[in-house]
C-alpha atoms as a PDB file:
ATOM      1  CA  UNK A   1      70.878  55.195  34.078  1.00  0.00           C
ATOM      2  CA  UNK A   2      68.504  55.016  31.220  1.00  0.00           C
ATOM      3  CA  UNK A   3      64.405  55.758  31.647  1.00  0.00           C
ATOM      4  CA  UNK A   4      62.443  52.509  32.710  1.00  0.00           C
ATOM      5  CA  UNK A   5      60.366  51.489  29.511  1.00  0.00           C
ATOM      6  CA  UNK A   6      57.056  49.986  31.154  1.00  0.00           C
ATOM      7  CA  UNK A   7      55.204  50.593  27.385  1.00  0.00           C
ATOM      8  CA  UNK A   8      56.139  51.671  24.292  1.00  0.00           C
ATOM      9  CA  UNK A   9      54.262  54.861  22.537  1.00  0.00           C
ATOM     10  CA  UNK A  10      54.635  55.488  19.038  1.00  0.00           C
ATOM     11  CA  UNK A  11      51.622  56.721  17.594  1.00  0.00           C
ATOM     12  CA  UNK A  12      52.618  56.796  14.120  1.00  0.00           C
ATOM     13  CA  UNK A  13      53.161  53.066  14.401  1.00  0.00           C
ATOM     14  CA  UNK A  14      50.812  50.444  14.449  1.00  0.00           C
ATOM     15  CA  UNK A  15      51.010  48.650  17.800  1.00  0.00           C
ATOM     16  CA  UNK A  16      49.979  45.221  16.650  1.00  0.00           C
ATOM     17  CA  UNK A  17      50.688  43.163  19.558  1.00  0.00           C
ATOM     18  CA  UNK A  18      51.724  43.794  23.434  1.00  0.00           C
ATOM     19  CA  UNK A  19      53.062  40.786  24.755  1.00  0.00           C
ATOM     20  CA  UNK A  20      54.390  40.198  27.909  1.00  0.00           C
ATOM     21  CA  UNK A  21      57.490  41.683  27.891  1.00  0.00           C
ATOM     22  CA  UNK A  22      57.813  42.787  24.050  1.00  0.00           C
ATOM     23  CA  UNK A  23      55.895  45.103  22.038  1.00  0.00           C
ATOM     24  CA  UNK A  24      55.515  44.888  17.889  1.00  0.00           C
ATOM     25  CA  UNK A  25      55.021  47.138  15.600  1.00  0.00           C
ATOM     26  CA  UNK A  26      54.180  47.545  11.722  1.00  0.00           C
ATOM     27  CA  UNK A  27      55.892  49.867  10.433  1.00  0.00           C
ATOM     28  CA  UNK A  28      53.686  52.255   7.716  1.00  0.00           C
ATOM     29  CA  UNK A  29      55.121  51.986   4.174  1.00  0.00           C
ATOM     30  CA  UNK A  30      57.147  48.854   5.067  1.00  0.00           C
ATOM     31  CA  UNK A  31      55.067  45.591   5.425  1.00  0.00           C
ATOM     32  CA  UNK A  32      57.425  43.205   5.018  1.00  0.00           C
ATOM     33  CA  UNK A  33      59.453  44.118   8.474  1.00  0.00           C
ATOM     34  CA  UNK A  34      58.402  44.944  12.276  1.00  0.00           C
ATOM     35  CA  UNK A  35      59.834  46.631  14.845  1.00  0.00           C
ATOM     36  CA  UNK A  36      60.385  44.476  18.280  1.00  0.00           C
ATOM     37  CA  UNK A  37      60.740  46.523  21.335  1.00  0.00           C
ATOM     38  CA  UNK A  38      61.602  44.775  24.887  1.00  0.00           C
ATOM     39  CA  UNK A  39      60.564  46.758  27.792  1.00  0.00           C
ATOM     40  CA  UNK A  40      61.121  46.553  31.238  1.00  0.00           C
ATOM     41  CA  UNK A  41      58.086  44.647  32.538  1.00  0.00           C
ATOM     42  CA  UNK A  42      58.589  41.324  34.342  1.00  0.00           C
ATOM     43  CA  UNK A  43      56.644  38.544  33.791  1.00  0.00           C
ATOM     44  CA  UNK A  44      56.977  35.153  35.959  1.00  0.00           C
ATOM     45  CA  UNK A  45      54.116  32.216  36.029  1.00  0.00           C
ATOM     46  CA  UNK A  46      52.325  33.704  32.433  1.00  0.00           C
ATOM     47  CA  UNK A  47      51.740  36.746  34.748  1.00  0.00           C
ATOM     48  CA  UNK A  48      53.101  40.748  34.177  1.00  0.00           C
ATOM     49  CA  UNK A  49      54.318  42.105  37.813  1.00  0.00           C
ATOM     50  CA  UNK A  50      53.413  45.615  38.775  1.00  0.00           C
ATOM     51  CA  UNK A  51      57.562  46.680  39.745  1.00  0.00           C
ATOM     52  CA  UNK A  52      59.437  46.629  36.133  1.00  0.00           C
ATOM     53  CA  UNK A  53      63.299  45.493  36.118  1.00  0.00           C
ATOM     54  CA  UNK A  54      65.458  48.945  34.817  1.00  0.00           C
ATOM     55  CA  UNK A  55      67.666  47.958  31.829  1.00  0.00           C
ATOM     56  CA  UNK A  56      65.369  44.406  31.780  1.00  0.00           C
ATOM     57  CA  UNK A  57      64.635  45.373  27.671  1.00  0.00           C
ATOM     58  CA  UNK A  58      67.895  46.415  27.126  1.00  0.00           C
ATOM     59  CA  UNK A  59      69.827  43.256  28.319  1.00  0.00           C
ATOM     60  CA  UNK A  60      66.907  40.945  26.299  1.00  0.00           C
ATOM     61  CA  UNK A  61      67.774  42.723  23.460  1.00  0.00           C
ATOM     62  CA  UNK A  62      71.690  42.520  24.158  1.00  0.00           C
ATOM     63  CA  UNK A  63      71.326  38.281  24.370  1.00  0.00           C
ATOM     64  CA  UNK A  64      68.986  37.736  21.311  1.00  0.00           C
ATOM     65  CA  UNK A  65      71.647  39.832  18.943  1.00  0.00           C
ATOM     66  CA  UNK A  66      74.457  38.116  20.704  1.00  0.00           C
ATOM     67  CA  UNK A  67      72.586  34.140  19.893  1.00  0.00           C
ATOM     68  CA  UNK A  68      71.343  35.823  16.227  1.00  0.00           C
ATOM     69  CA  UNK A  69      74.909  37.190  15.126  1.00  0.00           C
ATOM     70  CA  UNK A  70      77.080  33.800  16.755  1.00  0.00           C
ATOM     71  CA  UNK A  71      74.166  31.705  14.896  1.00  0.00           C
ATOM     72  CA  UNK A  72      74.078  33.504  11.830  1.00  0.00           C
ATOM     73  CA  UNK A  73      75.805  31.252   9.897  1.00  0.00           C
ATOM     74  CA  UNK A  74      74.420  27.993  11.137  1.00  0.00           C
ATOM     75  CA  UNK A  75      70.735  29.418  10.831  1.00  0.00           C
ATOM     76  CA  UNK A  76      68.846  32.056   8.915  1.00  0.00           C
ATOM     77  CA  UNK A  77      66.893  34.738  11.522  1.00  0.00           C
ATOM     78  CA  UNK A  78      64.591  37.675  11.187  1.00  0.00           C
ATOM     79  CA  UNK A  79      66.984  40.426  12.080  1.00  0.00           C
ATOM     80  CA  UNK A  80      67.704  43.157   9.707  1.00  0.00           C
ATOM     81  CA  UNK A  81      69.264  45.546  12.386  1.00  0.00           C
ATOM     82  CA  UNK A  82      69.172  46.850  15.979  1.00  0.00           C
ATOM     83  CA  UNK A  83      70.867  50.349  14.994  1.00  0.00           C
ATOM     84  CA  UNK A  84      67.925  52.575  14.868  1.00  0.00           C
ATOM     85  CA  UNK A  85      70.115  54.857  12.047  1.00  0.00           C
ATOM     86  CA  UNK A  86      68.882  52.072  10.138  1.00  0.00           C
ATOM     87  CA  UNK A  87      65.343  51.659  10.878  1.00  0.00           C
ATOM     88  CA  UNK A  88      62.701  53.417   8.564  1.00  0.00           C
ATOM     89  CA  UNK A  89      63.122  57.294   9.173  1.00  0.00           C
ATOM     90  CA  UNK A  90      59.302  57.051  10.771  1.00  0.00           C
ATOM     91  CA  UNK A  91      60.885  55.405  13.771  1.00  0.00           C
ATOM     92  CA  UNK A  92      63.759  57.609  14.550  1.00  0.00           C
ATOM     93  CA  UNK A  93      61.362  60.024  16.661  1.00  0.00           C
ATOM     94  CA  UNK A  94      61.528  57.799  18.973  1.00  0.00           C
ATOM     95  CA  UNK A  95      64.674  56.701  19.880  1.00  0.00           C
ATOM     96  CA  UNK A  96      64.633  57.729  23.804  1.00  0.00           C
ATOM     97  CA  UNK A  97      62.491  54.620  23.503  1.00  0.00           C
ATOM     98  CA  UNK A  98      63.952  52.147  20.822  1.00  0.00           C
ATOM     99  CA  UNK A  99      67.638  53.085  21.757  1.00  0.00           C
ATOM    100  CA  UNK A 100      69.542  49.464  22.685  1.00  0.00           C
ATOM    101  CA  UNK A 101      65.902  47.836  22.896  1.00  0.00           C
ATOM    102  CA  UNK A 102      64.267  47.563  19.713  1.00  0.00           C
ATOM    103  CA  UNK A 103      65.006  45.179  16.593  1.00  0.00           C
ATOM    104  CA  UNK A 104      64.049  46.022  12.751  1.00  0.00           C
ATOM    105  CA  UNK A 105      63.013  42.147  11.820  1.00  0.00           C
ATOM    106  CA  UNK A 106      61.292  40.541   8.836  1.00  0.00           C
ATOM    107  CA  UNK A 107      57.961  39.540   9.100  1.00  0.00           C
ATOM    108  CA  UNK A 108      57.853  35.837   9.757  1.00  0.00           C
ATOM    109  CA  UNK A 109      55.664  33.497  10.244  1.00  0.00           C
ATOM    110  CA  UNK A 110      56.067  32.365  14.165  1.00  0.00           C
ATOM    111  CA  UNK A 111      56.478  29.309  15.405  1.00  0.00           C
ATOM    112  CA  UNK A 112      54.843  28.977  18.539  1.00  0.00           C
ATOM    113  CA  UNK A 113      57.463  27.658  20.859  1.00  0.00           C
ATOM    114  CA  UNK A 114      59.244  29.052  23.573  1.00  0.00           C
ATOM    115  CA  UNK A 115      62.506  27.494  24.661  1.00  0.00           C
ATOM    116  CA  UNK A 116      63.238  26.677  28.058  1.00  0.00           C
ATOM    117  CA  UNK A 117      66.657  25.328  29.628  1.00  0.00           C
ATOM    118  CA  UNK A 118      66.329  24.661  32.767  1.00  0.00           C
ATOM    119  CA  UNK A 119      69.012  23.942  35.799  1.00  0.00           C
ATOM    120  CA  UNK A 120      67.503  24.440  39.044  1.00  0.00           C
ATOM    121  CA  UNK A 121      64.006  22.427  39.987  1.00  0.00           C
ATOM    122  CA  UNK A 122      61.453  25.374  40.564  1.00  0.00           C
ATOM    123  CA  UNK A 123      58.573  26.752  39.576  1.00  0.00           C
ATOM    124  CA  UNK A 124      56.234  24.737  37.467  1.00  0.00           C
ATOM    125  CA  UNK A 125      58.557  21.471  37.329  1.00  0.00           C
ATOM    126  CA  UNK A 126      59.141  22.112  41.263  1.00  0.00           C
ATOM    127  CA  UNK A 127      55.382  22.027  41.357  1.00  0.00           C
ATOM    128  CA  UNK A 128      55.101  18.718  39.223  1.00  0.00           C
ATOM    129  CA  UNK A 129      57.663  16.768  40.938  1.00  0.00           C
ATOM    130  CA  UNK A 130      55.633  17.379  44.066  1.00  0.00           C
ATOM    131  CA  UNK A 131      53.307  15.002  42.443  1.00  0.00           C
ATOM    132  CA  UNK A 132      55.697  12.532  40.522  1.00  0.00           C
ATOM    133  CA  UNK A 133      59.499  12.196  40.033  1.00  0.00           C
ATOM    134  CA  UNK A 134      58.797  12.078  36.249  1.00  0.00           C
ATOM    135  CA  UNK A 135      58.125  15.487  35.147  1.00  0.00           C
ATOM    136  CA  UNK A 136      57.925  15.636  30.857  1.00  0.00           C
ATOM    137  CA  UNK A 137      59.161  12.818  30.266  1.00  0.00           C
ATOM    138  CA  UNK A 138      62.428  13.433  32.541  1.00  0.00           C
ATOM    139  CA  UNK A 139      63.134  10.844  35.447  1.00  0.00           C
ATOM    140  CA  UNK A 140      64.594  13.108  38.207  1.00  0.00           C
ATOM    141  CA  UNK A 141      66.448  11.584  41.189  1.00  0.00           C
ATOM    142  CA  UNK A 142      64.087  11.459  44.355  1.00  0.00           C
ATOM    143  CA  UNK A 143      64.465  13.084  47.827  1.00  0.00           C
ATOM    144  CA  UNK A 144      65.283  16.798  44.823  1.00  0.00           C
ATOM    145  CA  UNK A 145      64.814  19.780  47.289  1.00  0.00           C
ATOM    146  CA  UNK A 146      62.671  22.738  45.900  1.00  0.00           C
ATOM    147  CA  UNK A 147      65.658  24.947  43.919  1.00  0.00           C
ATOM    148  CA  UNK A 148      68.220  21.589  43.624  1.00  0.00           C
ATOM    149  CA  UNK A 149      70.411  21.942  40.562  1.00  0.00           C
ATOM    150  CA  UNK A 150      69.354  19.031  37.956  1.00  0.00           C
ATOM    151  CA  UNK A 151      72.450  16.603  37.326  1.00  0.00           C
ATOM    152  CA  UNK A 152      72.452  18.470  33.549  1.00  0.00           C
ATOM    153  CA  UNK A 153      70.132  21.309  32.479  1.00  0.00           C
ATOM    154  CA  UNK A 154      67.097  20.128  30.816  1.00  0.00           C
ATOM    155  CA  UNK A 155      65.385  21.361  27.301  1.00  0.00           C
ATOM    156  CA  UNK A 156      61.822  21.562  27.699  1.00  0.00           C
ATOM    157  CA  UNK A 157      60.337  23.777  24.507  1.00  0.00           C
ATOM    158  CA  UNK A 158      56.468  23.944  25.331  1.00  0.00           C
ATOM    159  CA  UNK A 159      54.516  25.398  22.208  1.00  0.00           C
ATOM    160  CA  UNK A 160      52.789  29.000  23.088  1.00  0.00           C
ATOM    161  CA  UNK A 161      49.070  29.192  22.794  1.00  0.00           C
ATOM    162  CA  UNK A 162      47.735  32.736  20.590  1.00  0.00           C
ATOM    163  CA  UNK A 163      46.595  33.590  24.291  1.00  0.00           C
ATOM    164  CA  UNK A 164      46.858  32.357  28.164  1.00  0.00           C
ATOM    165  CA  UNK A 165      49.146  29.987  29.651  1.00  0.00           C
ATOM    166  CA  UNK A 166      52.273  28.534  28.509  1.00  0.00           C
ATOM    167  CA  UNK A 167      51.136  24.503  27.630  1.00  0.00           C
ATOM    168  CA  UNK A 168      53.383  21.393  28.010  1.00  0.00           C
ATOM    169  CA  UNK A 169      54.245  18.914  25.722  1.00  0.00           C
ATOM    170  CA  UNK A 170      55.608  15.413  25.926  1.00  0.00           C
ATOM    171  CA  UNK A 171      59.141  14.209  25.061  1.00  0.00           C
ATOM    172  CA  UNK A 172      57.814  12.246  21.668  1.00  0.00           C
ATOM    173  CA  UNK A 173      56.272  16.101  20.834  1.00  0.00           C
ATOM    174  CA  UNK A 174      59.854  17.863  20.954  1.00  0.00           C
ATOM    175  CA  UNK A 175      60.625  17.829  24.895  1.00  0.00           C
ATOM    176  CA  UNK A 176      64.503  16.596  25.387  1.00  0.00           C
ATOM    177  CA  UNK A 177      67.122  16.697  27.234  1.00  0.00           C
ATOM    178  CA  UNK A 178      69.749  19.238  26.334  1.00  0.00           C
ATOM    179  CA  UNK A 179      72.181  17.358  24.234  1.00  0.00           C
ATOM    180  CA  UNK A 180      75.406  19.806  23.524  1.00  0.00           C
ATOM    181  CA  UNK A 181      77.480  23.159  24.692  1.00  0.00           C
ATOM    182  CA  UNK A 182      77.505  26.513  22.725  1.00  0.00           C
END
């Protein structure tokens, strides 16, 4: 089994953000690409748990090339490659920590949404159908149990603030219902 990766260290990077889950890095000598690391931590509710998930990074990492290379074609994406041969030779000191966890991307500009499919009422939507059947803009059957599978999963992108909690938005600001199969 591989080491638990709780945080990154690579000193002769620049750590420019340390997110939840993910840490970025510039990358001296090449500003026009980052390096994305997934670690082990855990997040749930906006909040990082003290007990990491072994692998956790590597199996993020694992489904985002798996959506970027079957998308490829359809959509341009920031990946330039997750074989750390390939990443600036600054970065290969540290492959006990980038190995099957780390991305060499382009520098973007983000777009501040994180996209949610949902099946199962819980958490935050369990909270707000507590209060009333129509939770962003979706009219879910009543009598729903916490944990009851919705009749089809449900789309609900909510736009990431810079810092703090995820925010909602409204059906007529991009919240629908999913609409198609991969």
């Amino acid at each position: 089994m591989s080491k638990v990766v709780i945080a990154t260290d690579c000193p002769e990077l620049h750590l420019l953000h340390r997110g939840k889950v993910r840490d970025m890095y510039e990358i001296p000598g090449h500003p026009d690409q980052l390096l994305m690391v997934a670690t082990d931590r855990i997040s749930a509710y906006d909040v990082v748990m003290a007990d990491p998930i072994p692998g956790k990074g590597r199996m993020l990492t694992e489904i985002s090339l798996f959506w970027f290379r079957l998308l490829a074609d359809i959509v341009p994406n920031h990946l330039i490659s997750a074989e750390i041969d390939q990443f600036p030779a600054i970065c290969h000191q540290y492959r006990d920590q980038l190995e099957g966890r780390s991305m060499l991307v382009k520098r973007t500009k983000v777009v501040p949404i994180e996209c949610i499919v949902r099946g199962y009422l819980s958490g935050s939507f369990w909270s707000a159908y507590k209060k009333d059947t129509t939770v962003c803009g979706f009219a879910l059957p009543a009598g729903m149990r916490e944990s009851d599978p919705f009749p089809q999963p449900l789309f609900t992108p909510p736009p990431r603030p810079s810092k703090g909690c995820t925010m909602k938005i409204s059906p007529l600001n991009g919240c629908g219902k999913w609409s198609g199969r991969i």
